[in-house]
Protein backbone atom coordinates (compact mmCIF):
# COMPACT_ATOMS: atom_id res chain seq x y z
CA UNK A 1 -97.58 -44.80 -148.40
CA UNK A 2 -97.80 -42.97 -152.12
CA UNK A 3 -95.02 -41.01 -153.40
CA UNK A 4 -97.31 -37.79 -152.63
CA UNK A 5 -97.41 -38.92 -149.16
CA UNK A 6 -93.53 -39.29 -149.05
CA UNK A 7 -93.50 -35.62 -150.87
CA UNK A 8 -94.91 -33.96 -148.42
CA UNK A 9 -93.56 -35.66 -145.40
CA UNK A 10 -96.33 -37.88 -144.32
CA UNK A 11 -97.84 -35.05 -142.60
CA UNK A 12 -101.74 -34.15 -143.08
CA UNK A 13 -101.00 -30.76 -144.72
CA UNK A 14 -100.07 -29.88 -148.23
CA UNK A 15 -95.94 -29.19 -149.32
CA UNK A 16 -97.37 -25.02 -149.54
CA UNK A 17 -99.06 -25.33 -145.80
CA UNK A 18 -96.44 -26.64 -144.42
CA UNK A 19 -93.89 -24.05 -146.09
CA UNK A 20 -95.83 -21.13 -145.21
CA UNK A 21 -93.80 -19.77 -142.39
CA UNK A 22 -90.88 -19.88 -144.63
CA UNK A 23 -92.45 -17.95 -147.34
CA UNK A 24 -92.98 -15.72 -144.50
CA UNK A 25 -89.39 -15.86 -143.81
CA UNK A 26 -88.37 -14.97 -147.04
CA UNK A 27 -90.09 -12.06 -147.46
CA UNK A 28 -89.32 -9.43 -145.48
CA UNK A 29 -92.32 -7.70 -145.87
CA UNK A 30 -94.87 -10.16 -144.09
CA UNK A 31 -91.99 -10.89 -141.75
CA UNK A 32 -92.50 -7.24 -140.90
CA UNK A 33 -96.15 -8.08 -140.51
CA UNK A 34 -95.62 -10.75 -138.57
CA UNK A 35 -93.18 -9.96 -136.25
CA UNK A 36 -95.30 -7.29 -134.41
CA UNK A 37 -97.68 -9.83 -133.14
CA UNK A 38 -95.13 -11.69 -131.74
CA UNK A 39 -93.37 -8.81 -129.88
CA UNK A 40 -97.14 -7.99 -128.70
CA UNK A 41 -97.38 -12.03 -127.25
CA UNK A 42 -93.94 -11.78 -125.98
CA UNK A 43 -94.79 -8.72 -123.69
CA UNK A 44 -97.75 -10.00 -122.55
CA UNK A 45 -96.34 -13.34 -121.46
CA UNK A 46 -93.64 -11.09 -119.35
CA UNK A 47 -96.55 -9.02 -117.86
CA UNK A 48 -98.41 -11.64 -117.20
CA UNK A 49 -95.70 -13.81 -115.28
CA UNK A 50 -93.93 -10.44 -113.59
CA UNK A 51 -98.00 -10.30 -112.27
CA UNK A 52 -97.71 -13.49 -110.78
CA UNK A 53 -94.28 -13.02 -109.20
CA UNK A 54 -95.82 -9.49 -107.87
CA UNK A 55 -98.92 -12.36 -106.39
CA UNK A 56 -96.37 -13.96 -104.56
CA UNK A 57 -94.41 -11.51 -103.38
CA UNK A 58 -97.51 -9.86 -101.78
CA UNK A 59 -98.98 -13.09 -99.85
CA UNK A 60 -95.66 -13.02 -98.66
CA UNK A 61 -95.47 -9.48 -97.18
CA UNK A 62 -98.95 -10.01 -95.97
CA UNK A 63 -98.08 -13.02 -93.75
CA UNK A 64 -94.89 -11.53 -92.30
CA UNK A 65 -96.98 -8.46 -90.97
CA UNK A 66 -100.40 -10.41 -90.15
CA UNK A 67 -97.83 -12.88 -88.06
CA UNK A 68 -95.94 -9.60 -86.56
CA UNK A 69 -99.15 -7.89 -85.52
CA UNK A 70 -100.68 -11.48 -84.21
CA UNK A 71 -97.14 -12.22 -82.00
CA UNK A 72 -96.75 -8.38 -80.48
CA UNK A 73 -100.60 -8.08 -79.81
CA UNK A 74 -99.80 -9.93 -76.09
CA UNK A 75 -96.86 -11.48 -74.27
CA UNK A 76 -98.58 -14.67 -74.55
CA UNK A 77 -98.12 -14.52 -77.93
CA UNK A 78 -95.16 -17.26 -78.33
CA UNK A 79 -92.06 -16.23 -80.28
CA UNK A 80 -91.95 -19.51 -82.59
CA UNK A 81 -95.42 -18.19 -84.53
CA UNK A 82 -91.97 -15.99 -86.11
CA UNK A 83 -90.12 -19.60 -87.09
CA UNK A 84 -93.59 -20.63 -88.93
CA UNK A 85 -93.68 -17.39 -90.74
CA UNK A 86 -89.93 -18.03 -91.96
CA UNK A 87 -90.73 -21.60 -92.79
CA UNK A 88 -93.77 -20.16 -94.98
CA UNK A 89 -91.65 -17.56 -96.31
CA UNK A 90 -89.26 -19.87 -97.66
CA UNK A 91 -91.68 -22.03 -99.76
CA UNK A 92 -93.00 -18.42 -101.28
CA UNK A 93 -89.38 -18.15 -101.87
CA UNK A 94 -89.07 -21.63 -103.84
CA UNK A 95 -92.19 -20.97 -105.89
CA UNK A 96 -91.28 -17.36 -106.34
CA UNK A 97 -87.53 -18.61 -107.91
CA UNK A 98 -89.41 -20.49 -110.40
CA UNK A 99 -91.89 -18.18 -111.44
CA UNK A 100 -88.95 -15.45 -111.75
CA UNK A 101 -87.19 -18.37 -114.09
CA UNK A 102 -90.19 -18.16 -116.33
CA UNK A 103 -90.22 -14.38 -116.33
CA UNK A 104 -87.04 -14.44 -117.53
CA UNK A 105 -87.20 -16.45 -120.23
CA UNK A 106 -89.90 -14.33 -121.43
CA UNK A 107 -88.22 -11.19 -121.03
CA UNK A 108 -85.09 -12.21 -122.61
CA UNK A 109 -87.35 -13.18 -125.07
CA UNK A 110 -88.39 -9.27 -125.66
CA UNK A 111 -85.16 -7.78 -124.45
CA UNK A 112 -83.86 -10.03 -127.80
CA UNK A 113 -86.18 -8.60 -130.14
CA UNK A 114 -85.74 -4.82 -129.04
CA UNK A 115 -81.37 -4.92 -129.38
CA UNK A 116 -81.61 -6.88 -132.42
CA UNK A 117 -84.97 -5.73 -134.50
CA UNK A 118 -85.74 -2.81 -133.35
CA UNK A 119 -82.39 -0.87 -132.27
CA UNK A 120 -80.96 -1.34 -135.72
CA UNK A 121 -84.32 0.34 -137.14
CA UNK A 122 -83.80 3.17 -134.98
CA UNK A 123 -79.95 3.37 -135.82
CA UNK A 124 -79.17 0.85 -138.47
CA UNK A 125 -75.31 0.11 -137.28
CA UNK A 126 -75.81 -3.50 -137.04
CA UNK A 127 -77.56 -5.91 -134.82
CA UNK A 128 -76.26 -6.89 -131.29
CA UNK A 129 -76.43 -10.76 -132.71
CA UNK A 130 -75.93 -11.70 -136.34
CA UNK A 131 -77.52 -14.44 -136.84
CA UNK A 132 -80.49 -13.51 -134.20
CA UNK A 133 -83.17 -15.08 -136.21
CA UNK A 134 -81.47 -18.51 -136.19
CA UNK A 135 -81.03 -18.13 -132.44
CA UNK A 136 -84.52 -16.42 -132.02
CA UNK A 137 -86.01 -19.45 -134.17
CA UNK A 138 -83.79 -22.09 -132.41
CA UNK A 139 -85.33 -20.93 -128.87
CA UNK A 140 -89.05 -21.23 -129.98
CA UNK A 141 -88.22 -24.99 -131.30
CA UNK A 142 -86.24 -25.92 -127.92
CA UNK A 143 -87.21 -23.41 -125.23
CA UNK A 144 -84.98 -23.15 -122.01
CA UNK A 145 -84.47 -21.23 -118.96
CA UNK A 146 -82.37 -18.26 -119.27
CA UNK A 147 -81.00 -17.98 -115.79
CA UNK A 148 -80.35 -20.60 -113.45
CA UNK A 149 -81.92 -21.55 -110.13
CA UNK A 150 -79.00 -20.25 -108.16
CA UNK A 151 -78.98 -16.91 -110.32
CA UNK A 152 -82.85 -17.39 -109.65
CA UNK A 153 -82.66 -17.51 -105.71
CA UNK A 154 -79.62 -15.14 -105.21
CA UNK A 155 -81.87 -12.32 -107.21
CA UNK A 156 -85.11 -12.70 -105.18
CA UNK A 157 -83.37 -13.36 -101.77
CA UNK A 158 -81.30 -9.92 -102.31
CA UNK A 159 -84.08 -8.13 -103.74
CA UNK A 160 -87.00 -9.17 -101.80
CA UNK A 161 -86.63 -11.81 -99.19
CA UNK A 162 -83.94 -10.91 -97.34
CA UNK A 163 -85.11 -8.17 -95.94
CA UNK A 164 -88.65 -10.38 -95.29
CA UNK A 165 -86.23 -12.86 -93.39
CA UNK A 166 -84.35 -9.95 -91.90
CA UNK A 167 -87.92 -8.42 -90.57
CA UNK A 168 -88.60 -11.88 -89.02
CA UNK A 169 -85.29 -12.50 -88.01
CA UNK A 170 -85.24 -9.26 -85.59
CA UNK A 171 -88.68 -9.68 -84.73
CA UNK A 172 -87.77 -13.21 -83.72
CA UNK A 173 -85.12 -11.47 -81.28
CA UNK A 174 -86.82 -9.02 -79.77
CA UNK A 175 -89.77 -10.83 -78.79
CA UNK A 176 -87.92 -13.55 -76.90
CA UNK A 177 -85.85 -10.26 -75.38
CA UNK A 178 -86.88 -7.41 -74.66
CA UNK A 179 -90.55 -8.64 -74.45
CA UNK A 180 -90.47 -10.90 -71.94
CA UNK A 181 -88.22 -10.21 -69.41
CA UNK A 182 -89.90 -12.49 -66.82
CA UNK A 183 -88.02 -15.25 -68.58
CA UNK A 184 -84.41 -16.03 -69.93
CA UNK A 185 -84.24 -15.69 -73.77
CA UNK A 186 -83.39 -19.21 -73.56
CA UNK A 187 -86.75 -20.39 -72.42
CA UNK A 188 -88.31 -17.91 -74.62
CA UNK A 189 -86.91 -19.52 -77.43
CA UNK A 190 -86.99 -23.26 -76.88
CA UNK A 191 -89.17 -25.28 -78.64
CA UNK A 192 -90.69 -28.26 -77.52
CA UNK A 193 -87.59 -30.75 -76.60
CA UNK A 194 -85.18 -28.25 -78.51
CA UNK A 195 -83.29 -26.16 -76.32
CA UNK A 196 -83.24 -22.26 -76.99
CA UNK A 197 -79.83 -21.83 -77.59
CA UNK A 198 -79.85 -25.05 -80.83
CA UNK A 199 -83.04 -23.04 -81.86
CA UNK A 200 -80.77 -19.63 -82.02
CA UNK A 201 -77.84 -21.60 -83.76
CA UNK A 202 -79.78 -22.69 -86.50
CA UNK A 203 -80.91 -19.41 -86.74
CA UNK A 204 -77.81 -18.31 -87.39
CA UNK A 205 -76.96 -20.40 -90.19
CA UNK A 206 -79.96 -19.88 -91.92
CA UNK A 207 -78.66 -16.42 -92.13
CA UNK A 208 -75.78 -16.70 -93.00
CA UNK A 209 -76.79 -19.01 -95.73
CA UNK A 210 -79.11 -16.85 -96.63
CA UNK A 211 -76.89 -13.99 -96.61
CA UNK A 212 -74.22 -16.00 -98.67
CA UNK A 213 -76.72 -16.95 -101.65
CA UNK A 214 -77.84 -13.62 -101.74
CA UNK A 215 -74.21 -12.20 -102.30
CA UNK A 216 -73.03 -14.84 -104.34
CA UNK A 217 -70.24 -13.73 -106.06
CA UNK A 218 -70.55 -15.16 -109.96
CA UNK A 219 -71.40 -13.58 -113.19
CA UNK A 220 -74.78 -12.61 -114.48
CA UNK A 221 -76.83 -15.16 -116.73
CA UNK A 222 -80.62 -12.98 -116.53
CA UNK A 223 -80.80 -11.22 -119.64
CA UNK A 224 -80.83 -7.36 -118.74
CA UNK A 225 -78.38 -4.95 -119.32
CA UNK A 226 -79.92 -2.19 -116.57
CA UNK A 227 -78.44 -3.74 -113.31
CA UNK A 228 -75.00 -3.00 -112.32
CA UNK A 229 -74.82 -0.36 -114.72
CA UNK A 230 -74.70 3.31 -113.46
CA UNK A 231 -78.29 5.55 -115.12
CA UNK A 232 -77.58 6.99 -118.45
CA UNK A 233 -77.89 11.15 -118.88
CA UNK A 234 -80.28 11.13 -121.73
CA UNK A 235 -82.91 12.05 -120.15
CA UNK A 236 -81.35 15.07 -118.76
CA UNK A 237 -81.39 18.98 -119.74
């Protein structure tokens, strides 16, 4: 190895290629230049994995009212077609929780960018974080989630599916009720070698697991400052 080689770092580029984002850096003005185009990638990351979330979210609405209509269309129709759905449900759930965890480490991404760059433009009285670009350029070296699993699952469960399980859930009830009388809900329920009553049981914790993740009582990690805060009056005459 030459001492030109050990110069420039034994890497294939030049000592000026390989400083050019720092050049950037130091001036503001192409920093200014450059920092549009990133916003612009940024958002479209967001869109593009709120889109897929959206995806997922539909398939799952789609098979909770497909099963509904198929399990109501005849009292033939047996109840556990409803324990499938929930099953299915849940693994939209799993790969919903990680596509949100993606979303949100692109949105925090944007969210970071608008309090810090352009707020202070707006109303130059300081940036939210003072030393934002180290933190900014620290995160695009060693990307990581911004909100945990937990945080992940308690969001979509309260937000979205528990009110799919909820649907299922009472759906599940009535049709091995009120819908066939000509039998005790007990046999309507039972599975094959499970007796009704275990199948109800685990119902019941399911919910109340459910339930309990989506109320979990902790403090927010997501990066958004709208929920939990009551609507601003700007807007108003």
């Amino acid at each position: 190895m030459t001492d030109s080689d050990d110069a420039d770092g034994g890497g294939p580029l030049d000592r000026d290629d390989q400083e050019i984002g720092a050049a950037v850096a130091n001036e503001s003005e192409f920093l200014l230049d450059v920092l549009p185009h990133f916003y612009r990638g940024e958002v479209s990351q967001a869109n593009s994995a709120q889109d897929r979330i959206d995806r997922t979210t539909d398939w799952a609405i789609t098979l909770l009212a497909a099963l509904l209509s198929i399990v109501y269309s005849s009292r033939n129709m047996p109840a556990f077609l409803l324990l499938i759905g929930m099953f299915a449900l849940s693994i939209f759930l799993f790969y919903e929780v990680r596509r949100y965890r993606f979303y949100d480490h692109w949105r925090a991404r944007v969210r970071f960018v608008q309090e810090n760059v352009f707020a202070n433009a707006l109303e130059p009285t300081g940036t939210e974080h003072p030393a934002w670009r180290e933190e900014l350029s620290d995160d695009l070296r060693r990307p990581t989630f911004k909100v945990s699993t937990r945080e992940a699952l308690s969001r979509r469960i309260r937000r979205v599916y528990g009110l799919l399980f909820a649907v299922a859930g009472v759906g599940w009830a009535f049709k091995v009720t009120l819908f066939t009388p000509e039998q005790q809900w007990t046999e309507a329920a039972e599975l094959p070698g499970v007796h009704g009553a275990l199948v109800a049981a685990v119902l019941v914790v399911f919910f109340a697991a459910a339930f309990a993740i989506g109320l979990w009582p902790d403090e927010r990690e997501a990066k958004g400052e709208i929920h939990g805060v009551e609507p601003g009056d700007w807007k108003n005459d």
